[in-house]
C-alpha atoms as a PDB file:
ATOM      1  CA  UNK A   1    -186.154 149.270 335.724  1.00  0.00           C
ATOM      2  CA  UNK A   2    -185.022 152.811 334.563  1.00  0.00           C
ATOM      3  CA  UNK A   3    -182.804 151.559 331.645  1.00  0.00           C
ATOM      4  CA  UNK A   4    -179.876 151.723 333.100  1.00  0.00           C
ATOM      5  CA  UNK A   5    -177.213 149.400 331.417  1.00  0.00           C
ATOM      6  CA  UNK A   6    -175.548 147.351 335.012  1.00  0.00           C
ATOM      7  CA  UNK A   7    -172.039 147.447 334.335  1.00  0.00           C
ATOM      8  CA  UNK A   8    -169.618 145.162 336.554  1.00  0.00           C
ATOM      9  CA  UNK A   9    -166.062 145.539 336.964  1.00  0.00           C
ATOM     10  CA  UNK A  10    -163.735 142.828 338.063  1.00  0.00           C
ATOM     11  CA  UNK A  11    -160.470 144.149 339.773  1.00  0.00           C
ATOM     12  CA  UNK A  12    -157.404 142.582 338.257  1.00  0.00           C
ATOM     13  CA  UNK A  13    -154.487 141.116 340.187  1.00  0.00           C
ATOM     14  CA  UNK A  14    -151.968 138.514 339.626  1.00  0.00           C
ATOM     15  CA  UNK A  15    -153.298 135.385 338.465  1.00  0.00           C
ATOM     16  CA  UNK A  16    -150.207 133.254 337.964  1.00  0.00           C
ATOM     17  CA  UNK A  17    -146.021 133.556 338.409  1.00  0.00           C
ATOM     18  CA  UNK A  18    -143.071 131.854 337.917  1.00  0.00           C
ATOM     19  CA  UNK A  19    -139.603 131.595 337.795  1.00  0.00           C
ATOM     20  CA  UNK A  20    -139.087 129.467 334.047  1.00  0.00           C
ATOM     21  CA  UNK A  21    -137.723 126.016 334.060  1.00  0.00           C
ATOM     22  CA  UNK A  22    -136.215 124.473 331.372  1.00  0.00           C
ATOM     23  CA  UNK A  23    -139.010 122.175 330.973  1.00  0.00           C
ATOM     24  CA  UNK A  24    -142.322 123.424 330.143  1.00  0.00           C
ATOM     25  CA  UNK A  25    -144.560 124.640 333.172  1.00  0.00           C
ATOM     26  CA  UNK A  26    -147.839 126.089 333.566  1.00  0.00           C
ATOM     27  CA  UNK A  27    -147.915 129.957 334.933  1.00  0.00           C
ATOM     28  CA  UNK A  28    -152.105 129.620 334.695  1.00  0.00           C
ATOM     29  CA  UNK A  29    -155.017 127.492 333.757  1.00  0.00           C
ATOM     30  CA  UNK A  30    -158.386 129.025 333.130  1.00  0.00           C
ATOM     31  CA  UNK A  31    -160.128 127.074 336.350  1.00  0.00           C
ATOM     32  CA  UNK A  32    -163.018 125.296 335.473  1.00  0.00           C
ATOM     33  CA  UNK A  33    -166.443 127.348 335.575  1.00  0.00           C
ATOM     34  CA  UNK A  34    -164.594 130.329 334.909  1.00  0.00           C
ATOM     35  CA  UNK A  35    -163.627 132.506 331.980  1.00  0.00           C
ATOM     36  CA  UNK A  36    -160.370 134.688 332.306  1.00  0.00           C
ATOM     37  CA  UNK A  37    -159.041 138.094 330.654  1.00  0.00           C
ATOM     38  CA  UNK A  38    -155.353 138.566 331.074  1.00  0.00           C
ATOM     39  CA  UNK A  39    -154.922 141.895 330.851  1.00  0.00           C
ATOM     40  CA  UNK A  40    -150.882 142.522 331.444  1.00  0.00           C
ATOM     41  CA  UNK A  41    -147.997 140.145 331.031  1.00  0.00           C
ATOM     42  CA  UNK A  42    -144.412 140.833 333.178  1.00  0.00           C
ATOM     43  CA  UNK A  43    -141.237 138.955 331.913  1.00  0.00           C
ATOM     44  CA  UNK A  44    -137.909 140.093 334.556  1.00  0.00           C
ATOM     45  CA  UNK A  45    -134.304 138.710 333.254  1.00  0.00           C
ATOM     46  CA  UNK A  46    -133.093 138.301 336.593  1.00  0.00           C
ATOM     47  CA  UNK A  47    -129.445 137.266 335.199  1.00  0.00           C
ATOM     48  CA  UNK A  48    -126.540 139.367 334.304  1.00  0.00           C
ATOM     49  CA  UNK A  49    -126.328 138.023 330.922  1.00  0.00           C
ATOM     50  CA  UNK A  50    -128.885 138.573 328.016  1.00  0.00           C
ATOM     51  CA  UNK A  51    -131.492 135.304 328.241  1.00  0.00           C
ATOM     52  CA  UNK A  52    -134.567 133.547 325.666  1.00  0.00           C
ATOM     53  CA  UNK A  53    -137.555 132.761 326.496  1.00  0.00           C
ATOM     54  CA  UNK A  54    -140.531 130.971 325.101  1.00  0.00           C
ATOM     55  CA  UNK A  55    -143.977 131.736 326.117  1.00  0.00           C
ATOM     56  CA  UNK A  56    -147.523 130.211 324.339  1.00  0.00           C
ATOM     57  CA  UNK A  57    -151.085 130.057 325.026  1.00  0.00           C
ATOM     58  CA  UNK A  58    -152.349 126.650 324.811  1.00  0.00           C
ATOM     59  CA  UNK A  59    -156.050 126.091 324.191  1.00  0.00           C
ATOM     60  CA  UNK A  60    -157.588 122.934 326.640  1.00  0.00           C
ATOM     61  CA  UNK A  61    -155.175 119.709 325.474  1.00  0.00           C
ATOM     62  CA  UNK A  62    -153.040 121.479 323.291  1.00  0.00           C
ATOM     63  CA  UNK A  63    -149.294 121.368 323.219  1.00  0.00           C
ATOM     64  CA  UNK A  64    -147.215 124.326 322.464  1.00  0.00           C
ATOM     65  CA  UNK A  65    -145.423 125.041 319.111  1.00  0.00           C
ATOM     66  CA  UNK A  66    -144.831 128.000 316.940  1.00  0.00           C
ATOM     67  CA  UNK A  67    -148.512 127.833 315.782  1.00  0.00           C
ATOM     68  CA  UNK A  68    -149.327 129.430 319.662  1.00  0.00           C
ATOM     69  CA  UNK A  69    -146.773 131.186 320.714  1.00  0.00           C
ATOM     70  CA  UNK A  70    -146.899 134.245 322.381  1.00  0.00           C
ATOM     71  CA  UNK A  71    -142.949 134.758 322.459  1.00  0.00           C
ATOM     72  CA  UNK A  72    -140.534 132.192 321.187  1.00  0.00           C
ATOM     73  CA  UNK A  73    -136.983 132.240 321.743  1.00  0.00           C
ATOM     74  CA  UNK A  74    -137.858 136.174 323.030  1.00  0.00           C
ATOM     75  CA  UNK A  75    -134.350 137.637 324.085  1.00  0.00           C
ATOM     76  CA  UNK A  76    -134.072 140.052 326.921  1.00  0.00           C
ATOM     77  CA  UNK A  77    -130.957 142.360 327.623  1.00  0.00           C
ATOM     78  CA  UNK A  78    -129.339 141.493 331.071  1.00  0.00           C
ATOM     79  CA  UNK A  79    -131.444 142.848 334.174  1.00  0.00           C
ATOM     80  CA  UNK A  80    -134.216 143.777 331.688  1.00  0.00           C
ATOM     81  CA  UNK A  81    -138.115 143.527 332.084  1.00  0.00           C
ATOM     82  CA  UNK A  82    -141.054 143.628 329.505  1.00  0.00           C
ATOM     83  CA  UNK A  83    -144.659 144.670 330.514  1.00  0.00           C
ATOM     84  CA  UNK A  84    -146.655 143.422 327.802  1.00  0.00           C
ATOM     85  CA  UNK A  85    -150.334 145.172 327.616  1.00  0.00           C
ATOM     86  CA  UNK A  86    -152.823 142.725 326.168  1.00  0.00           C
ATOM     87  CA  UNK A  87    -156.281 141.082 326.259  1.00  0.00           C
ATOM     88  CA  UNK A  88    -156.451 137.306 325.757  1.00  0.00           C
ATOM     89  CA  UNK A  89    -159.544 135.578 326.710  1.00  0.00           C
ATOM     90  CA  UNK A  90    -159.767 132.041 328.273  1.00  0.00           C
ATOM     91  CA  UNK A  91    -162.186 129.423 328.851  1.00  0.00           C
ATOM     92  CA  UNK A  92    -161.825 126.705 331.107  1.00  0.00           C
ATOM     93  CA  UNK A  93    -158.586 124.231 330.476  1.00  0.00           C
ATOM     94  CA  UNK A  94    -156.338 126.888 328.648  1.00  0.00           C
ATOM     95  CA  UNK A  95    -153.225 128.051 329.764  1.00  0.00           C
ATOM     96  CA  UNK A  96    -150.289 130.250 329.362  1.00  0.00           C
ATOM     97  CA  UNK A  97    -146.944 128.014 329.479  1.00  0.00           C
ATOM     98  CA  UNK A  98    -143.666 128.926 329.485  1.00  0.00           C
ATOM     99  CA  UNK A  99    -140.025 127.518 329.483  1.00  0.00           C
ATOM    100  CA  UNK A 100    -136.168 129.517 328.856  1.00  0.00           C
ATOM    101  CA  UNK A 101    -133.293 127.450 328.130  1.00  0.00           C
ATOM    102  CA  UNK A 102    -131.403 128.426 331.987  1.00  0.00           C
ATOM    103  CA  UNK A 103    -134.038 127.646 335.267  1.00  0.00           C
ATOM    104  CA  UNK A 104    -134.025 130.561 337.572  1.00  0.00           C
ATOM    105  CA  UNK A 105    -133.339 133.491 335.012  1.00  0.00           C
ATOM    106  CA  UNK A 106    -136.628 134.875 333.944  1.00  0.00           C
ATOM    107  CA  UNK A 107    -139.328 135.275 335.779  1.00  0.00           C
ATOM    108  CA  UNK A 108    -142.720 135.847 334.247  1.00  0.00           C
ATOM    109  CA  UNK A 109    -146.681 137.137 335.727  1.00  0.00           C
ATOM    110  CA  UNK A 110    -148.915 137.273 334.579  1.00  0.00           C
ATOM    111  CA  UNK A 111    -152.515 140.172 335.641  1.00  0.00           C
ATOM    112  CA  UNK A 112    -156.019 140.077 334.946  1.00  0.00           C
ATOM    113  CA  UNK A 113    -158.946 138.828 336.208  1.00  0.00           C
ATOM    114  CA  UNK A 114    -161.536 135.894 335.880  1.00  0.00           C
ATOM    115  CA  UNK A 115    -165.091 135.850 335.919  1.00  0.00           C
END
């Protein structure tokens, strides 16, 4: 060994998408086995009229509320986007939810990588 440190890199890419429901959905779950970085999140208003959106991360059997939210009740201008630069780590069972209060309207991704 000649003390160099081994550094790994993961390469990022999308780990989860959706078009928001009105009902709660999952856009990803940590898989078992696996730890996960999210690194960049991408919310499009896809309507012509300003729309809300709410978006948590939920540790393993947890139900969303204020107390996790990431953005609640976030309103974006008409034909807007938001590219959110972030780092939230995950272990297995945890997961980014979402919901908006029209289905089709706002779509959200969500980049990183797991490990």
């Amino acid at each position: 060994m000649n003390g160099d440190i081994e550094r790994r890199t993961y390469p990022r890419r999308r780990l989860g998408g959706m078009s928001c429901p009105v009902n709660e959905r999952v856009v990803y779950e940590c898989p078992a086995g696996m730890v996960a970085t999210i690194t960049h999140v991408h919310v499009t208003n896809t309507h012509t009229g300003n729309e809300t959106f709410r978006l948590h991360h939920c540790r393993q059997n947890e139900s969303s509320g204020t107390h996790n939210a990431l953005f609640y009740d976030y309103s974006l201008s008409a034909k807007a986007y938001l590219l959110e630069e972030t780092t939230i780590y995950m272990t297995p069972g945890e997961r980014i939810v979402c919901s908006a209060p029209s289905t089709g309207r706002i779509t959200i991704n969500v980049y990183g990588f797991e490990q």
